[in-house]
C-alpha atoms as a PDB file:
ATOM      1  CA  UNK A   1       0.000   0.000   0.000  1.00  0.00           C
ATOM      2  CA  UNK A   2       1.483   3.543  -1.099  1.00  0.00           C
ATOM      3  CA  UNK A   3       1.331   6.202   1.808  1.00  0.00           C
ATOM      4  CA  UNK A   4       0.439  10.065   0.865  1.00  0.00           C
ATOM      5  CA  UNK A   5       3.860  11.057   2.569  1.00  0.00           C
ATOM      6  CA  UNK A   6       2.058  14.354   3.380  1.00  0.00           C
ATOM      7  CA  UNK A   7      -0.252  12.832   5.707  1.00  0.00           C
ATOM      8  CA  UNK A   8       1.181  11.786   9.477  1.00  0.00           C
ATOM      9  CA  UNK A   9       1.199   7.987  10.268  1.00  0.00           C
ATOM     10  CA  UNK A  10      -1.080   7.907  13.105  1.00  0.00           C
ATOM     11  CA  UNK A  11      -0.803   4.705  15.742  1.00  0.00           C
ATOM     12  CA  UNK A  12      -4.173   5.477  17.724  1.00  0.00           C
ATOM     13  CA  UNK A  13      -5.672   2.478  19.505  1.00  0.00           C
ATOM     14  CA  UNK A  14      -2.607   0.015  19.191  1.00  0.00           C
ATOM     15  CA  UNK A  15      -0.335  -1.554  21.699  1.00  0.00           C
ATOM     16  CA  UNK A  16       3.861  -1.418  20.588  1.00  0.00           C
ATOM     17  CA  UNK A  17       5.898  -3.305  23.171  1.00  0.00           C
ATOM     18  CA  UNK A  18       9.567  -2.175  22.366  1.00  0.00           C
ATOM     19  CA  UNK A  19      12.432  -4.461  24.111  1.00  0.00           C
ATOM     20  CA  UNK A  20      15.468  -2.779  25.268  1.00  0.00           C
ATOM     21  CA  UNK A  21      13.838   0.991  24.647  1.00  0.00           C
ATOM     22  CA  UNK A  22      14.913   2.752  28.121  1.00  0.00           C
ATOM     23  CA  UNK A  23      17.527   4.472  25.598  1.00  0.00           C
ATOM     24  CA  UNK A  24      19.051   4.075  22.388  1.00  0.00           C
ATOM     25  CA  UNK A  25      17.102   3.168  18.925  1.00  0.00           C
ATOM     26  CA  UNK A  26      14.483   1.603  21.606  1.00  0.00           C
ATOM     27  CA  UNK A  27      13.811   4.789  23.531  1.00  0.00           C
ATOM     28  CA  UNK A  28      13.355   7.262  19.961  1.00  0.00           C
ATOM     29  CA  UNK A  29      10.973   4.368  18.453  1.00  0.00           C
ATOM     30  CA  UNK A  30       9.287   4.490  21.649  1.00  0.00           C
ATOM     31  CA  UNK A  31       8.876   7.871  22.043  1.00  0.00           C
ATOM     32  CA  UNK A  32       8.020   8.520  17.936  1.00  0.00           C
ATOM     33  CA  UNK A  33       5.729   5.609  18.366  1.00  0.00           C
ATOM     34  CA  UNK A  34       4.010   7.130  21.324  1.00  0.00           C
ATOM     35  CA  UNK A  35       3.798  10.580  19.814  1.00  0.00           C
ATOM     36  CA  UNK A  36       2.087   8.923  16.837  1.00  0.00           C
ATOM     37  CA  UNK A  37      -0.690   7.856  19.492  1.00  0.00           C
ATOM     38  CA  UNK A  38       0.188   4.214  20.005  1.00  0.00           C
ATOM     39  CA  UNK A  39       0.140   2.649  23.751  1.00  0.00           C
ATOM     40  CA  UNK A  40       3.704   2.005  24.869  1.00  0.00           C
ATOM     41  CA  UNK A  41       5.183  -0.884  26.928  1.00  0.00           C
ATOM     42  CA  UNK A  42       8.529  -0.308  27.883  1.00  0.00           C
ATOM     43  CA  UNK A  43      11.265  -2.775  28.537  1.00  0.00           C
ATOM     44  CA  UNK A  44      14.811  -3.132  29.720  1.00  0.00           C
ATOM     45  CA  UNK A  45      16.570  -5.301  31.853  1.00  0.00           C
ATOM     46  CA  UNK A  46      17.430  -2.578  33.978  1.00  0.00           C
ATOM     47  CA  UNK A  47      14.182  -1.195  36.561  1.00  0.00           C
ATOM     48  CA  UNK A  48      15.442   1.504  37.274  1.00  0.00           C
ATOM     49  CA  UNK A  49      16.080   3.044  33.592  1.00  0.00           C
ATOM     50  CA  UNK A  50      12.339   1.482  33.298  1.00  0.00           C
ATOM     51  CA  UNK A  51      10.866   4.037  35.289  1.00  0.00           C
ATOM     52  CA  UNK A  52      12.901   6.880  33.994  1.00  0.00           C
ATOM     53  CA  UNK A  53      11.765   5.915  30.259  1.00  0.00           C
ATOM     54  CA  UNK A  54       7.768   5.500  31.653  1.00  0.00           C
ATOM     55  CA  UNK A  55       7.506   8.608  33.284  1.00  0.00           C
ATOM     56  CA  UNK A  56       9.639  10.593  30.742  1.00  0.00           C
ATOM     57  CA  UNK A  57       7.040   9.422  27.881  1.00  0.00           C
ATOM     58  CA  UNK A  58       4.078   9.917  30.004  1.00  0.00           C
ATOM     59  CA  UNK A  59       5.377  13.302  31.504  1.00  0.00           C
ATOM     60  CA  UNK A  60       4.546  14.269  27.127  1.00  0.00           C
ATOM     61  CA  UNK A  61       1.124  12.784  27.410  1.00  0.00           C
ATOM     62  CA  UNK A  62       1.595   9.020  26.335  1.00  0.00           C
ATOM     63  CA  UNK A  63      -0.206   6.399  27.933  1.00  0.00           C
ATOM     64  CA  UNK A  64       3.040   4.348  29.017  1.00  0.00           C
ATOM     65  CA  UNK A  65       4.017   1.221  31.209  1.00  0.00           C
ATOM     66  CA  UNK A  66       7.049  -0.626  31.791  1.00  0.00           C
ATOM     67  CA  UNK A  67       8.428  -4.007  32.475  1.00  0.00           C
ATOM     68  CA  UNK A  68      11.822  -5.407  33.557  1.00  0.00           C
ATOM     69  CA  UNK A  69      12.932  -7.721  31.380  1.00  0.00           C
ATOM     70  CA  UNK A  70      16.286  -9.744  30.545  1.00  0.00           C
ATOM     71  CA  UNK A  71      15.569 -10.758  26.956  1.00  0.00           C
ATOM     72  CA  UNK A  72      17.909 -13.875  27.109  1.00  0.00           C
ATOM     73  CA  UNK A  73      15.531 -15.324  29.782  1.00  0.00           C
ATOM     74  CA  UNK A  74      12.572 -16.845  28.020  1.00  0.00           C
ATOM     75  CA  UNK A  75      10.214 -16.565  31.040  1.00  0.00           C
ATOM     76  CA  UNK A  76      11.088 -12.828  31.340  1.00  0.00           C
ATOM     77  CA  UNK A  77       9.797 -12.280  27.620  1.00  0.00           C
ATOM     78  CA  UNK A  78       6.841 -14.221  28.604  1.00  0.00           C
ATOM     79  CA  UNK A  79       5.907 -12.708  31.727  1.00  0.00           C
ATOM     80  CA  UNK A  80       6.670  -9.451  29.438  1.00  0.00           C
ATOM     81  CA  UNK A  81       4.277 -10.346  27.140  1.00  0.00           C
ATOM     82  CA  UNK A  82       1.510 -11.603  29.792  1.00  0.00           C
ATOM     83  CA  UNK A  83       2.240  -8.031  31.416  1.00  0.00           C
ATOM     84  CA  UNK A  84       1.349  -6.109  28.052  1.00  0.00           C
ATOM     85  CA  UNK A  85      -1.850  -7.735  27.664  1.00  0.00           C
ATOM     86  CA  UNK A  86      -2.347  -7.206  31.389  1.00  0.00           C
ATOM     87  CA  UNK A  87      -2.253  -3.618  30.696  1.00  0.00           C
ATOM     88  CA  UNK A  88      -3.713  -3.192  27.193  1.00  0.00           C
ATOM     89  CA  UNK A  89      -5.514  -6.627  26.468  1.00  0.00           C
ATOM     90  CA  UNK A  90      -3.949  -6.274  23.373  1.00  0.00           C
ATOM     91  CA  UNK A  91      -0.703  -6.066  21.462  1.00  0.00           C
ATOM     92  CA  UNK A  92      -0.651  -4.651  17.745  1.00  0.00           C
ATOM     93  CA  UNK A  93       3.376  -3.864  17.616  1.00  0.00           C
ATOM     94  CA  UNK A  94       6.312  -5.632  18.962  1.00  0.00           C
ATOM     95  CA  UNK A  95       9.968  -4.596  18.382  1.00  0.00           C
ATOM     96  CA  UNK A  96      12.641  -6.891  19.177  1.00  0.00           C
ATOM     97  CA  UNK A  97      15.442  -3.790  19.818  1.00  0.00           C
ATOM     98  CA  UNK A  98      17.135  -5.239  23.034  1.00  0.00           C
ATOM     99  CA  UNK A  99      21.045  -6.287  22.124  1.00  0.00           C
ATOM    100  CA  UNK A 100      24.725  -6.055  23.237  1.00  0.00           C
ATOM    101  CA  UNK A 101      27.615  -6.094  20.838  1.00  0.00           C
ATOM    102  CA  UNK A 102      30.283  -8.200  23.117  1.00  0.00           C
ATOM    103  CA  UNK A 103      34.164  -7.359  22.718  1.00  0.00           C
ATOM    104  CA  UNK A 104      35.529  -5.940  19.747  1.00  0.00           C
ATOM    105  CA  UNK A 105      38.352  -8.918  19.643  1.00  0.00           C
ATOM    106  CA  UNK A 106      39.190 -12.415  17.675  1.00  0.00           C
ATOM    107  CA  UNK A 107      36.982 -14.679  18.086  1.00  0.00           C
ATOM    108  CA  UNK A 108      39.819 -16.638  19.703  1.00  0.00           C
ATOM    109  CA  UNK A 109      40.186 -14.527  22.312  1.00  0.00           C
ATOM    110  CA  UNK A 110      36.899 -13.853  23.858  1.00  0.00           C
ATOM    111  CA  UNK A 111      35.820 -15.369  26.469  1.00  0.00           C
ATOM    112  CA  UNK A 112      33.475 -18.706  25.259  1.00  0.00           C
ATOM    113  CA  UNK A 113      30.595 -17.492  28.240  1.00  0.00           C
ATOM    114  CA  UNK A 114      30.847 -13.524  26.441  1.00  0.00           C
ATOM    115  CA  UNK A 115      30.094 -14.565  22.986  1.00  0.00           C
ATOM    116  CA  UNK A 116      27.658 -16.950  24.173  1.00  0.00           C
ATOM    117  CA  UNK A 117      25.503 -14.165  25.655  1.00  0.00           C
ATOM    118  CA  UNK A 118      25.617 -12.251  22.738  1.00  0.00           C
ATOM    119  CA  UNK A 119      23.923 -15.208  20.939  1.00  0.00           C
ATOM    120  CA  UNK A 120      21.729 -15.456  23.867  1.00  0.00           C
ATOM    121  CA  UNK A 121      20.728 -11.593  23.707  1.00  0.00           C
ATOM    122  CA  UNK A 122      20.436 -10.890  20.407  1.00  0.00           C
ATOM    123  CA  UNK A 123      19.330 -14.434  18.706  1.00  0.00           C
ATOM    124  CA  UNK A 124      17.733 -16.008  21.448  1.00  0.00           C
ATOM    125  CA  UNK A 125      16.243 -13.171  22.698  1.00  0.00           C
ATOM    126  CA  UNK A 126      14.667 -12.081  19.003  1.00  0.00           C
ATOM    127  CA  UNK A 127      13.187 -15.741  18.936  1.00  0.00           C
ATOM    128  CA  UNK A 128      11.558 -15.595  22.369  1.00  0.00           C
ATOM    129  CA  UNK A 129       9.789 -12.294  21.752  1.00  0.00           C
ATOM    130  CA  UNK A 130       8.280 -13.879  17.934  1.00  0.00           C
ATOM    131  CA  UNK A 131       7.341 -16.999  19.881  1.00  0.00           C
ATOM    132  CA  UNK A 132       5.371 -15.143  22.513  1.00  0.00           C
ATOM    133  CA  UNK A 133       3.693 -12.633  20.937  1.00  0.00           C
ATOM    134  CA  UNK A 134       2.601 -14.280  17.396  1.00  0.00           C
ATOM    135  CA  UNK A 135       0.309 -16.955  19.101  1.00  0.00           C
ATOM    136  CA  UNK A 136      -1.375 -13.821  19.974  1.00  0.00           C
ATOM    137  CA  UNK A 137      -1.059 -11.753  16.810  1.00  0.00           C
ATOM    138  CA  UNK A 138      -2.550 -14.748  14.998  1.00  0.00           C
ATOM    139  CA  UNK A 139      -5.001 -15.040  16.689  1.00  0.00           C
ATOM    140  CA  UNK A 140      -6.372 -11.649  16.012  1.00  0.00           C
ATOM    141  CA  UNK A 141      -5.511 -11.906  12.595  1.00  0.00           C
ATOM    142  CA  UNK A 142      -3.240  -8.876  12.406  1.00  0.00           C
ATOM    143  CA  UNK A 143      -0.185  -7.178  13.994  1.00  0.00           C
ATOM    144  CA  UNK A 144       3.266  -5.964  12.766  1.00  0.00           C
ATOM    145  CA  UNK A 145       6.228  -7.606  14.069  1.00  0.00           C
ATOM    146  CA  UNK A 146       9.669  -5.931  13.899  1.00  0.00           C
ATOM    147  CA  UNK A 147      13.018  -7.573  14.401  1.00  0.00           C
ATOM    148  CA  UNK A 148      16.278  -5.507  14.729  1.00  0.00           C
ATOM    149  CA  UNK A 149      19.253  -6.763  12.607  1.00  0.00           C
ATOM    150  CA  UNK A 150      22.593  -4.415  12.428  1.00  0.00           C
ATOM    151  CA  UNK A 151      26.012  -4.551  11.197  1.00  0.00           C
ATOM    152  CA  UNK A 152      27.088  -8.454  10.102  1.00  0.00           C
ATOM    153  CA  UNK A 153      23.356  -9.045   8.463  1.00  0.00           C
ATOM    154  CA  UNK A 154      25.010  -8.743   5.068  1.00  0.00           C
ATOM    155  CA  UNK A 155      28.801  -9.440   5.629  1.00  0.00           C
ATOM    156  CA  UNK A 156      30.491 -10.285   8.759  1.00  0.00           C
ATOM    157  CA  UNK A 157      32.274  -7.703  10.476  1.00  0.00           C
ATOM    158  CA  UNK A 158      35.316  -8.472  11.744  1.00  0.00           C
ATOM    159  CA  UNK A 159      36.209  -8.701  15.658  1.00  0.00           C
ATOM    160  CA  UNK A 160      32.582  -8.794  15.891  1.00  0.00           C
ATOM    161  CA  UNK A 161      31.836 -12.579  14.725  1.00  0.00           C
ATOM    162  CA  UNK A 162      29.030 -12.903  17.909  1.00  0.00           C
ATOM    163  CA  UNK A 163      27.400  -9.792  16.736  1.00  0.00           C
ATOM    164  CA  UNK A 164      27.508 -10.967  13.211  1.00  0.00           C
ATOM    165  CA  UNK A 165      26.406 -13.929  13.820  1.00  0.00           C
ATOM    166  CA  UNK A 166      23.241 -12.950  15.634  1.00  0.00           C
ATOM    167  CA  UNK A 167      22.444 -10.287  13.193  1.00  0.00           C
ATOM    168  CA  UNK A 168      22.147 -12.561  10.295  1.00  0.00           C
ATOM    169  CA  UNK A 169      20.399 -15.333  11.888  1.00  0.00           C
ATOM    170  CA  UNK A 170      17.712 -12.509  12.655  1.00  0.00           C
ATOM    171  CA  UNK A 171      17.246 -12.145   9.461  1.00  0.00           C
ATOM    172  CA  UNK A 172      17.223 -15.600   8.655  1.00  0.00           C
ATOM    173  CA  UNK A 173      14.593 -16.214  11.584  1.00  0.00           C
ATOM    174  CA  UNK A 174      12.436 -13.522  10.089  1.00  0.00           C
ATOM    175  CA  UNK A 175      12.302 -14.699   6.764  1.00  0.00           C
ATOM    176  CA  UNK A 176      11.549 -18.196   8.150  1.00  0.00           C
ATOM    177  CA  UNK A 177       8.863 -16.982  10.345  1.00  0.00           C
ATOM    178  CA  UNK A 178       7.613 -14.448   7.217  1.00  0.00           C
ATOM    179  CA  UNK A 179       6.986 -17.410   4.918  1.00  0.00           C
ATOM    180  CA  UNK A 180       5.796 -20.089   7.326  1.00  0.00           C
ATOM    181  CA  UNK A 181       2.765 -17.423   7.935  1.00  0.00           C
ATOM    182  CA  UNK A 182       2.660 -16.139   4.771  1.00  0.00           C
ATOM    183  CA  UNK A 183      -0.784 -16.790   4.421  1.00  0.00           C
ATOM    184  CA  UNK A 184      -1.725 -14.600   7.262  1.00  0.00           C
ATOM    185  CA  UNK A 185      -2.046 -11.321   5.419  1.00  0.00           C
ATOM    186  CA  UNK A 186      -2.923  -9.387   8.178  1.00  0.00           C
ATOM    187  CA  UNK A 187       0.508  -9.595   9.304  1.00  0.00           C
ATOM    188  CA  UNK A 188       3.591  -7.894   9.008  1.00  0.00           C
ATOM    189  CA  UNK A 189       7.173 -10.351   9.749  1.00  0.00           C
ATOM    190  CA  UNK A 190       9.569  -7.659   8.703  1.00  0.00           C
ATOM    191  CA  UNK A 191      13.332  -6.806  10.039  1.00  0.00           C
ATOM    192  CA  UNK A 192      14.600  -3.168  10.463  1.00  0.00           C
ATOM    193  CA  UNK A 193      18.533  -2.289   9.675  1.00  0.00           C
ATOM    194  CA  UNK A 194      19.708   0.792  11.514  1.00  0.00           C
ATOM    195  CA  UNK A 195      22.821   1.074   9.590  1.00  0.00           C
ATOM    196  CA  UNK A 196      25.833   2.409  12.551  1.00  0.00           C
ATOM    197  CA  UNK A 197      23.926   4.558  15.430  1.00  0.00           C
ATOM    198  CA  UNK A 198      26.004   6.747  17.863  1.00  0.00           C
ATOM    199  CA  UNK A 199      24.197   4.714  20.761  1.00  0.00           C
ATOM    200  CA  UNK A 200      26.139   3.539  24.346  1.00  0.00           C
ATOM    201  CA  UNK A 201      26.451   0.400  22.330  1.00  0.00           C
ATOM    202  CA  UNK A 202      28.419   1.478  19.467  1.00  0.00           C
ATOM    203  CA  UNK A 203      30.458   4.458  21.229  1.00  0.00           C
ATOM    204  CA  UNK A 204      31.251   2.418  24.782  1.00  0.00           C
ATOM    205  CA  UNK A 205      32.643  -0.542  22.597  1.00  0.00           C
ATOM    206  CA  UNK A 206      35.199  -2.795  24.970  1.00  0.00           C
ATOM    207  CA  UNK A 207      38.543  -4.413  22.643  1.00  0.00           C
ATOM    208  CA  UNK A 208      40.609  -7.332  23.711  1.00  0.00           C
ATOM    209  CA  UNK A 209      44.077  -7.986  22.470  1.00  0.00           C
ATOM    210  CA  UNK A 210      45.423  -7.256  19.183  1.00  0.00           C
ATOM    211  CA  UNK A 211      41.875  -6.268  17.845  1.00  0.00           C
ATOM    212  CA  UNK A 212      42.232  -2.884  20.018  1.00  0.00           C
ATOM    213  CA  UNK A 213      44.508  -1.119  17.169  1.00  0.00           C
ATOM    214  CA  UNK A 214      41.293  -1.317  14.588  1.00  0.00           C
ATOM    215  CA  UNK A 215      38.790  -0.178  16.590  1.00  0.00           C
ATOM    216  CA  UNK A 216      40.686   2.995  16.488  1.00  0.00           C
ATOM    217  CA  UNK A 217      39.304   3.600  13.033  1.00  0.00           C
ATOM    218  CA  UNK A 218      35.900   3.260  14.358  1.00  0.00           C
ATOM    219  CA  UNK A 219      35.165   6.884  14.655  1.00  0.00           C
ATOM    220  CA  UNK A 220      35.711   7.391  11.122  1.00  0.00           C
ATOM    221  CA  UNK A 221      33.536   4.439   9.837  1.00  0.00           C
ATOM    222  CA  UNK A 222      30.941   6.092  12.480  1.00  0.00           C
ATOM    223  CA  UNK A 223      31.292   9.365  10.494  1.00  0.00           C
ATOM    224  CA  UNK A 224      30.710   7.677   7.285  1.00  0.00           C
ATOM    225  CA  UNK A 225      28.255   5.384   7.843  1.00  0.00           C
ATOM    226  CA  UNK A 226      26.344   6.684  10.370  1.00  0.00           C
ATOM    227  CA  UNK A 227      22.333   7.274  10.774  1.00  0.00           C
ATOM    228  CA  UNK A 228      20.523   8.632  13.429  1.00  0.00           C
ATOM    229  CA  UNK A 229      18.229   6.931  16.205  1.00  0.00           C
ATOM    230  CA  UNK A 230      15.629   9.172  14.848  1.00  0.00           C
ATOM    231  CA  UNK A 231      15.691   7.994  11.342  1.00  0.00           C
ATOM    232  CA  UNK A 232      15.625   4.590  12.428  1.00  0.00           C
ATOM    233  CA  UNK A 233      12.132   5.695  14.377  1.00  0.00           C
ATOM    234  CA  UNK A 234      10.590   7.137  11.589  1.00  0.00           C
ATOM    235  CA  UNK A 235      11.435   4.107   9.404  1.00  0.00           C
ATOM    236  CA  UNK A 236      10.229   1.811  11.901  1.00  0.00           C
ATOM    237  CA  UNK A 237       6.857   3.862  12.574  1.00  0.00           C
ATOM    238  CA  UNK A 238       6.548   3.501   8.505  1.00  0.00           C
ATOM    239  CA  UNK A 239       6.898  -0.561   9.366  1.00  0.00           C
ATOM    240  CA  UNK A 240       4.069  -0.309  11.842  1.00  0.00           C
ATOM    241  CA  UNK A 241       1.848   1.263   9.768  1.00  0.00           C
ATOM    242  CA  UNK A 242      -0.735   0.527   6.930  1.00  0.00           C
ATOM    243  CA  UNK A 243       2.296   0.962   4.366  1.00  0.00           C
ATOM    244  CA  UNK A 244       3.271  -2.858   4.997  1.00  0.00           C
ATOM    245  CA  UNK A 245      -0.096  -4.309   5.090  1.00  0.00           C
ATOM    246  CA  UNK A 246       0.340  -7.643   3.526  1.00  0.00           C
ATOM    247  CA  UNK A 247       4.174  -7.517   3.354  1.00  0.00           C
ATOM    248  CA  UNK A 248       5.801  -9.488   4.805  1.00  0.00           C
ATOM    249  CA  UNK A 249       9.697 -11.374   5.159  1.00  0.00           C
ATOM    250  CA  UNK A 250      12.024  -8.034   4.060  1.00  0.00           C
ATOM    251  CA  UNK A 251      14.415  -5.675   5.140  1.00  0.00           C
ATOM    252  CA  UNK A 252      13.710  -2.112   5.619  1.00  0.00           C
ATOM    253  CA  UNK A 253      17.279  -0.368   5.438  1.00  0.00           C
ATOM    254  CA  UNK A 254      18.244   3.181   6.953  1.00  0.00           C
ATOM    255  CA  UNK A 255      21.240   3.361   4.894  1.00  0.00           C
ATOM    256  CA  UNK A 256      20.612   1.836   1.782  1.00  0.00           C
ATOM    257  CA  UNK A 257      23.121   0.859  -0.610  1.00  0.00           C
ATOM    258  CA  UNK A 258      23.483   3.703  -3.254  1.00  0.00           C
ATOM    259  CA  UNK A 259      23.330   6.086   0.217  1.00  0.00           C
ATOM    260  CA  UNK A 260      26.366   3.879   1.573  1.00  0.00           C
ATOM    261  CA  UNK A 261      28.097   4.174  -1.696  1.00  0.00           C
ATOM    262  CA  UNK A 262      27.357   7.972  -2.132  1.00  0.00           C
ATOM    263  CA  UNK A 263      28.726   8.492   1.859  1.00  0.00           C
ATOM    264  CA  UNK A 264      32.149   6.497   0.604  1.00  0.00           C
ATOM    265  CA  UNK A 265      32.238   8.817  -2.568  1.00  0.00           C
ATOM    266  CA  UNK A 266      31.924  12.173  -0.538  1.00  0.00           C
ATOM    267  CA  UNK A 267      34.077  11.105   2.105  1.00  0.00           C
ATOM    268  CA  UNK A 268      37.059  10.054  -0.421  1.00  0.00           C
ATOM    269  CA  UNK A 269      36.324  13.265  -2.843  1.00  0.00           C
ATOM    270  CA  UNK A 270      35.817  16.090  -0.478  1.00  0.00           C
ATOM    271  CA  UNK A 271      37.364  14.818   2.713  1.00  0.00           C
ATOM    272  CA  UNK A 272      34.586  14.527   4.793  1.00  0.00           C
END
């Protein structure tokens, strides 16, 4: 369905749970979602950031709750879902968000528990939301679910192999998930690429070893490939919406390719 760009996407009436949005890419779709009159449920694995989120977005007028929850803990994303439906008795949106990056290192020299848990965040944790809220979305007959990939969905990244990992399956579980339902037009299996964010994730990034000298040249990739947490809102409000009625199993990019490629062409040209 085509969207008259001139005329705001409105979210009045629906339910958008958003995991690991007390800050980040989670807290600006929360708050764009909220402003666009959707119902937010709020969720992090830390309470106390929680609160701060719920009564920030309800201190601009949005009907807001929140839930504690450690997405690599199955029973947490249950009793998160439970909770929503507690609250709403309904849930029309979920975004997976919630991730961690690990050490910026070889592979061989992280810690086997560290990469583990990003698998268990980021993977596990994706699966675990899909599982509990599509019962619930089929049901209904409609809803649009939104999983999170990032850098490594395309190519692996180097020093990041966890991350990569994890990114990629995402995609691969969405597309799964996409065309096992595919008959269930009402809804939406879809994954969101943020391209790089500044976020406490990508700036607080911790390097092992020998892999410490290329993170160096982070800041510069940043500056070249870099998007906003804003612009990944506003794409991910356009996911929610009536625009991807009926589709289903693709990936809504930030930074697109001929973007990327214009971004390497400016910075090599004009130094910037």
């Amino acid at each position: 369905m085509r969207r008259d760009r001139t005329t705001p996407i409105r979210l009045h009436g629906q339910v958008a749970v958003i995991t690991g949005s007390s800050r980040g890419i989670g807290r600006a779709i929360a708050e764009r979602f909220g402003a666009a009159g959707a119902r937010i449920v709020v969720a992090s694995s830390q309470a106390e950031a929680v609160a701060e989120r719920v009564a920030e977005l309800q201190g601009r007028g949005i009907e807001a709750v929140g839930q504690c929850c450690d997405v690599a803990d199955r029973a947490q994303v249950e009793a998160l879902m439970e909770y929503a439906l507690a609250s709403f008795q309904q849930v029309d949106i979920w975004v997976n968000n919630a991730a961690i990056s690990g050490p910026f290192a070889y592979t061989i020299d992280i810690p086997p528990a560290l990469w583990e848990q990003v698998i268990r965040v980021n993977l596990l944790g994706t699966y675990y939301g899909c599982s509990s809220v599509l019962p619930h979305m089929l049901k209904r007959g409609r809803g649009k679910l939104i999983n999170v990939t990032g850098g490594g969905y395309k190519r692996a990244q180097r020093f990041l192999s966890a991350y990569s990992a994890s990114k990629a399956g995402i995609v691969r579980l969405t597309e799964g998930l996409a065309r096992e339902h595919a008959e269930a037009r009402g809804i939406a299996i879809n994954v969101l690429a943020p391209g790089i964010v500044p976020t406490d994730m990508t700036n607080d990034r911790v390097a092992l070893g020998a892999a410490a000298e290329a993170l160096k040249a982070f800041p510069k990739i940043k500056q070249i490939f870099g998007t906003t947490a804003e612009e990944t809102a506003e794409l991910a409000l356009h996911m929610a919406s009536a625009a991807t009625d009926g589709v289903s199993g693709r990936v809504f990019e930030v930074m697109p390719r001929h973007r990327a490629l214009w971004r390497m062409a400016r910075s090599r040209f004009w130094g910037r």
